[in-house]
C-alpha atoms as a PDB file:
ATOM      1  CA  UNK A   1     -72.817  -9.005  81.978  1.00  0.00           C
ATOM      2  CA  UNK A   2     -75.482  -7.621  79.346  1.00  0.00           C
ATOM      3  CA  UNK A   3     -78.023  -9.163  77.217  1.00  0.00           C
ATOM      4  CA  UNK A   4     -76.855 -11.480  74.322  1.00  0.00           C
ATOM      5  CA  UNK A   5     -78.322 -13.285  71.462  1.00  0.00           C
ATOM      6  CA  UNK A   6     -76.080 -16.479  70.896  1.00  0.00           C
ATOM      7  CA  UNK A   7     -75.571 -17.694  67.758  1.00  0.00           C
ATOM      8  CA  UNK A   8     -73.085 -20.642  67.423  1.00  0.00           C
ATOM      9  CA  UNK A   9     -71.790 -19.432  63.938  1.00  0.00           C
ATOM     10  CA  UNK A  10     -71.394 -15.637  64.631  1.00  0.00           C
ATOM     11  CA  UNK A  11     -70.898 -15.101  68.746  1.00  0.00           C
ATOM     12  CA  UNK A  12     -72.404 -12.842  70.713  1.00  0.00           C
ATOM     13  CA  UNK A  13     -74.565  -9.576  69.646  1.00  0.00           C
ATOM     14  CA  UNK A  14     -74.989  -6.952  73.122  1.00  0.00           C
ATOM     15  CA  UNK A  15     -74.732  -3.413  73.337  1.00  0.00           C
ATOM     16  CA  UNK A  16     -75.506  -1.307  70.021  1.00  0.00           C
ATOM     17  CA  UNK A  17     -76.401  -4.844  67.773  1.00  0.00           C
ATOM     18  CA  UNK A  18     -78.593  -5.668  70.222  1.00  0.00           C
ATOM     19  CA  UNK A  19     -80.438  -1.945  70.793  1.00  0.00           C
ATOM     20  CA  UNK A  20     -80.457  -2.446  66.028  1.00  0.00           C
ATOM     21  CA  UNK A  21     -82.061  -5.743  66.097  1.00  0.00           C
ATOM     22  CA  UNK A  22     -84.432  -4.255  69.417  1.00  0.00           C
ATOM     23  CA  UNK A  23     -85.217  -1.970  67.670  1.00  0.00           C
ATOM     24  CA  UNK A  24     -86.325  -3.891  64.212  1.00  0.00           C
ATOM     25  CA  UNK A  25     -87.807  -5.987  66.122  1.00  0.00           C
ATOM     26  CA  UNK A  26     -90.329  -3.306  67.524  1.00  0.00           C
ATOM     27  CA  UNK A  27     -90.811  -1.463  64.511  1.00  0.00           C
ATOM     28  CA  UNK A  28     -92.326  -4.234  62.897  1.00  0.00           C
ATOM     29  CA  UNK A  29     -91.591  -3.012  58.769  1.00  0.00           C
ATOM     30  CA  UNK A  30     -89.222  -2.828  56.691  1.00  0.00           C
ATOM     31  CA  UNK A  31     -86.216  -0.033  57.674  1.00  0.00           C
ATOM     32  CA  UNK A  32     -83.481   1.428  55.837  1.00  0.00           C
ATOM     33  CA  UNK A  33     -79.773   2.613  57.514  1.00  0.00           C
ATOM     34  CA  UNK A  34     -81.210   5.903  58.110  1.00  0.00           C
ATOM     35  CA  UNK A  35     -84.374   4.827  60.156  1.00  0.00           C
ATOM     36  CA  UNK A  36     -82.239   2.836  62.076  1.00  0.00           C
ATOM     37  CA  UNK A  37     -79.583   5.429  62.929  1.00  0.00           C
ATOM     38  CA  UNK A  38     -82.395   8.065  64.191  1.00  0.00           C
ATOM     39  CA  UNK A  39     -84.012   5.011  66.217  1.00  0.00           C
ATOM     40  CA  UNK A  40     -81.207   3.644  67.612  1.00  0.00           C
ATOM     41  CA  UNK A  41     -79.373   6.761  68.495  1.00  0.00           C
ATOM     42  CA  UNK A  42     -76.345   6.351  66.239  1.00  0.00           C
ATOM     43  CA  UNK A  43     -73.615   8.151  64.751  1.00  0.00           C
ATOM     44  CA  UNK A  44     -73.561   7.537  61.237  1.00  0.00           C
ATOM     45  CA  UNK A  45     -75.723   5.613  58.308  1.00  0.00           C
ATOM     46  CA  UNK A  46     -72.249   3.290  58.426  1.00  0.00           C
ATOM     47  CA  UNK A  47     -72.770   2.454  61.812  1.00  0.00           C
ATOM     48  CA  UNK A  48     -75.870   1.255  61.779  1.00  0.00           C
ATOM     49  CA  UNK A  49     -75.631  -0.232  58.336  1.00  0.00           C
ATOM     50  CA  UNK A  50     -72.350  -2.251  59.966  1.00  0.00           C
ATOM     51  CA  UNK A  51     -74.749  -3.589  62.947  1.00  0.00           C
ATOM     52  CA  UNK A  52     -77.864  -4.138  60.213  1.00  0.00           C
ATOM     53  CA  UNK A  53     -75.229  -6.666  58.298  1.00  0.00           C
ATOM     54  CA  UNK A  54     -73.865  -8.170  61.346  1.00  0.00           C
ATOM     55  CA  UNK A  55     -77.585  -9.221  62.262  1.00  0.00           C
ATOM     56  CA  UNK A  56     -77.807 -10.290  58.543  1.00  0.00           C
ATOM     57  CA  UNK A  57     -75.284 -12.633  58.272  1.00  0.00           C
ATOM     58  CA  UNK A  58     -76.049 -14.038  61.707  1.00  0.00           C
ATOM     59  CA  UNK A  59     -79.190 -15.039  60.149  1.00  0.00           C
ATOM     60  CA  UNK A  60     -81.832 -12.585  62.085  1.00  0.00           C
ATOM     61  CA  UNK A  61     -82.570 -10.202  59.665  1.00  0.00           C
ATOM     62  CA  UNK A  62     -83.013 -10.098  55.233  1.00  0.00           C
ATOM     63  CA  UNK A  63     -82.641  -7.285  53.382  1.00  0.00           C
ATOM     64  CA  UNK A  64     -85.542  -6.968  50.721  1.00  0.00           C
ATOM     65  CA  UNK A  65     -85.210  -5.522  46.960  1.00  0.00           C
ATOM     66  CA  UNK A  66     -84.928  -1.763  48.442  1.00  0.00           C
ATOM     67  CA  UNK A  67     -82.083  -1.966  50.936  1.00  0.00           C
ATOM     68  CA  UNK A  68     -84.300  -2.066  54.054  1.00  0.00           C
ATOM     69  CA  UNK A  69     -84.073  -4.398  56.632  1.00  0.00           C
ATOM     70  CA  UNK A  70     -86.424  -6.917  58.255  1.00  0.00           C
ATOM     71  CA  UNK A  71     -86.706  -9.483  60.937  1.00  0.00           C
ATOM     72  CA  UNK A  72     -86.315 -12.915  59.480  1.00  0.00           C
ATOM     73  CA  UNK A  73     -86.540 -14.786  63.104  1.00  0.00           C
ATOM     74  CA  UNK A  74     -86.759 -13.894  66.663  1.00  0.00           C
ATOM     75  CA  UNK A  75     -83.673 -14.246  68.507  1.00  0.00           C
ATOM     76  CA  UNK A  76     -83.530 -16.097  72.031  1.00  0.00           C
ATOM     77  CA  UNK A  77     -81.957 -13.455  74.539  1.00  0.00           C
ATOM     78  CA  UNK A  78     -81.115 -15.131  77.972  1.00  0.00           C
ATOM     79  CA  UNK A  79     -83.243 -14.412  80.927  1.00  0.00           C
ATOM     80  CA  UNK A  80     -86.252 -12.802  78.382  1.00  0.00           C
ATOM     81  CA  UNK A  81     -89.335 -13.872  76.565  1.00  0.00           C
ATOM     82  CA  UNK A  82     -91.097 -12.781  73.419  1.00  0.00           C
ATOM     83  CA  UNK A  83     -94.408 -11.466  73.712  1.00  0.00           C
ATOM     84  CA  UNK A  84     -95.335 -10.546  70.761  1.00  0.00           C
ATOM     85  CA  UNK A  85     -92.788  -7.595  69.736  1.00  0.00           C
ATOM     86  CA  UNK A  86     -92.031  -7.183  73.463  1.00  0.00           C
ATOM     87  CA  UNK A  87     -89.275  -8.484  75.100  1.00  0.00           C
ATOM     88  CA  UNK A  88     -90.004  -9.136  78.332  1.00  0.00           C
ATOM     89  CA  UNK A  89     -87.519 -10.464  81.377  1.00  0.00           C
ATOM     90  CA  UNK A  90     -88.752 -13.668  82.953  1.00  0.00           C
ATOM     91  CA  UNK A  91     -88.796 -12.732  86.149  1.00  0.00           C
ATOM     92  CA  UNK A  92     -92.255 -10.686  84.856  1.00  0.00           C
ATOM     93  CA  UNK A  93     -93.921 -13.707  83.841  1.00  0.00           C
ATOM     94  CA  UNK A  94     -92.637 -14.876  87.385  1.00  0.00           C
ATOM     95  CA  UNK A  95     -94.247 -12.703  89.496  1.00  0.00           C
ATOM     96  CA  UNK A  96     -97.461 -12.613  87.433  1.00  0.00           C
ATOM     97  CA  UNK A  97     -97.633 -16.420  88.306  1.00  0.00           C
ATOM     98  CA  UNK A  98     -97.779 -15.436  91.804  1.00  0.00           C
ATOM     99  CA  UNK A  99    -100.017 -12.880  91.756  1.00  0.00           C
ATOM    100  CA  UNK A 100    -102.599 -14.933  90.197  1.00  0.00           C
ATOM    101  CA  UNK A 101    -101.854 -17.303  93.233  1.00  0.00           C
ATOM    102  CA  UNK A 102    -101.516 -14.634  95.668  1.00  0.00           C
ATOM    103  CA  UNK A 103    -105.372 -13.512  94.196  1.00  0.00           C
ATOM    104  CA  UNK A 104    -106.706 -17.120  94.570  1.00  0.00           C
ATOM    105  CA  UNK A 105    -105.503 -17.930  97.942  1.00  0.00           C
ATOM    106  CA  UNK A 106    -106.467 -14.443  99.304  1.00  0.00           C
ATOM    107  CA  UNK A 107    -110.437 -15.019  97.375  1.00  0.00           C
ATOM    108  CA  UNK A 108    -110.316 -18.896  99.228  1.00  0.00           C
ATOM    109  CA  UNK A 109    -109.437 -17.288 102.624  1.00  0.00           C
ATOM    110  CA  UNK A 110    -111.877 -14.520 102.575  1.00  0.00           C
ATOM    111  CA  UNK A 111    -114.577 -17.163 101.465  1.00  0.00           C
ATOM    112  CA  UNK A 112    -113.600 -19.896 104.105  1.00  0.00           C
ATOM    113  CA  UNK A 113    -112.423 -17.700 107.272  1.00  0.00           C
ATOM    114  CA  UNK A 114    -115.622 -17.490 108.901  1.00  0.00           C
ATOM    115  CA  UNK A 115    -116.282 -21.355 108.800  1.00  0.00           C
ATOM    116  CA  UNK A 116    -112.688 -22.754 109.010  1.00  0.00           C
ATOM    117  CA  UNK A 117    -110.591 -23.789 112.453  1.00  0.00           C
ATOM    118  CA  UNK A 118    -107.851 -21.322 113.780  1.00  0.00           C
ATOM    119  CA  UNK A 119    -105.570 -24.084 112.213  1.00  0.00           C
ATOM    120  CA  UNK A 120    -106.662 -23.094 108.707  1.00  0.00           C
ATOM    121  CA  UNK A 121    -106.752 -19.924 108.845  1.00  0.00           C
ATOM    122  CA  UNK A 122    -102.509 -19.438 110.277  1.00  0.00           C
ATOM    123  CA  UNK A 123    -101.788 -22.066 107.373  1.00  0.00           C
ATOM    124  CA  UNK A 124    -103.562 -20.068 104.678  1.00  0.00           C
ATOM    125  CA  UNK A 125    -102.004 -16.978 106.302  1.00  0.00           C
ATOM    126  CA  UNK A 126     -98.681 -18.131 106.174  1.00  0.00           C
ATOM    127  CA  UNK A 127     -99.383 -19.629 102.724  1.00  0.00           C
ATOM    128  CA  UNK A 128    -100.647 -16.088 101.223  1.00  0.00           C
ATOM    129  CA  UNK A 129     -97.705 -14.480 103.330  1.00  0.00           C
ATOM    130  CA  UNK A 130     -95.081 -16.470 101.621  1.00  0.00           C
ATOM    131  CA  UNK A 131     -96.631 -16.281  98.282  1.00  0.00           C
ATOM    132  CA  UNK A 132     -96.689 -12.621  98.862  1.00  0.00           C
ATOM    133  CA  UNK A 133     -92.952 -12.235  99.526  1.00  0.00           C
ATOM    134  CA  UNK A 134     -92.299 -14.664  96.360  1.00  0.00           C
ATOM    135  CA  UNK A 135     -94.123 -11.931  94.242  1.00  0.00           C
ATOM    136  CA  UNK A 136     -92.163  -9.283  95.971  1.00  0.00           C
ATOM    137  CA  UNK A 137     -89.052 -10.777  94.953  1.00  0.00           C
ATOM    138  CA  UNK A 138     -89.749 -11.576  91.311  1.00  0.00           C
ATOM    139  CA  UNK A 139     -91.163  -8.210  90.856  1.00  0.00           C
ATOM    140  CA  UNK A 140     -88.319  -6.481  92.327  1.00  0.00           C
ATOM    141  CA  UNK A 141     -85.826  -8.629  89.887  1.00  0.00           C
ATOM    142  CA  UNK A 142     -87.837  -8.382  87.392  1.00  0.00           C
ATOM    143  CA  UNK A 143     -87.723  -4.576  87.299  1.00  0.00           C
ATOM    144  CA  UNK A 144     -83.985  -4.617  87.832  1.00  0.00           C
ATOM    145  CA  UNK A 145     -83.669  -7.164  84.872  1.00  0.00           C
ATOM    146  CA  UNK A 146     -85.435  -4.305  82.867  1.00  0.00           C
ATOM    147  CA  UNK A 147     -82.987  -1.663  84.096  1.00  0.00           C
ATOM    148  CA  UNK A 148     -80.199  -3.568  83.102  1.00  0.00           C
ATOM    149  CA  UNK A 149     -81.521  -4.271  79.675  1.00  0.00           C
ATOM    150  CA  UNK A 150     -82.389  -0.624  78.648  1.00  0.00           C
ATOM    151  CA  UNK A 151     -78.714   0.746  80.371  1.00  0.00           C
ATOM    152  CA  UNK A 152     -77.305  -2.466  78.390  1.00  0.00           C
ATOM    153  CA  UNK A 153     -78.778  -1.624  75.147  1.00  0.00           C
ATOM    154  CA  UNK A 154     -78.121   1.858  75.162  1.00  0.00           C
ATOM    155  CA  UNK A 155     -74.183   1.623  75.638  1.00  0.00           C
END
């Protein structure tokens, strides 16, 4: 299953709809059929002026006085966040969570193993251990998230 935007009106945008309005989205002005065909890797003008409308009437994008398109709101794609005009899989945001724990609990350890029991220092060991191996894992499905969403994207 790829990426979708949901809209309740107009289904489900994946594949090349989602690569257009990806690729709006990062460009950040105003684009014409053209732009987005060279961009987006597309066929024809038509093709991407057919995706460019689809977005339109599903309420994502407005067309100004010159024909070119522009993103009128962000979309929510499942399993992602926005940052900024990055799309970003959660599983990132994740495993940066637990690296910034993984950094404090390794900085308290160093500064309290000389003076703490043996009792503290297997807990905080274990503790860091399993912290580690939750960073492992969100970083490892976080970077397969990403793989999926550029293979997705580009079909």
């Amino acid at each position: 299953m790829g990426l979708t935007v949901t809209d309740a009106k107009n289904g489900d945008f994946e594949g090349i709809t989602l690569n257009v309005y990806l690729y709006l989205v990062k460009k950040g002005k105003p684009v014409g059929p053209r732009d987005v065909m060279k961009g987006a890797n597309l066929s024809s003008p038509s093709v991407a002026y057919r995706h460019l409308q689809k977005l339109e009437d599903a309420g994502y994008l407005q067309k100004n006085e010159y024909g070119e398109y522009t993103v009128k709101s962000k979309a929510h794609i499942r399993g992602h966040v926005w940052l900024g005009r990055r799309l970003l899989p959660k599983m990132w945001l994740y495993a940066l969570l637990f690296l910034a724990i993984l950094i404090v609990e390794v900085f308290v350890l160093i500064v309290h193993f000389s003076i703490e029991t043996n009792e503290f220092k297997v807990f905080f060991l274990l503790l860091t251990l399993i912290t580690g191996l939750a960073l492992a894992v969100f970083t490892v499905e976080g970077l397969l998230q990403s793989r999926r969403k550029s293979t997705t994207a580009t079909e």
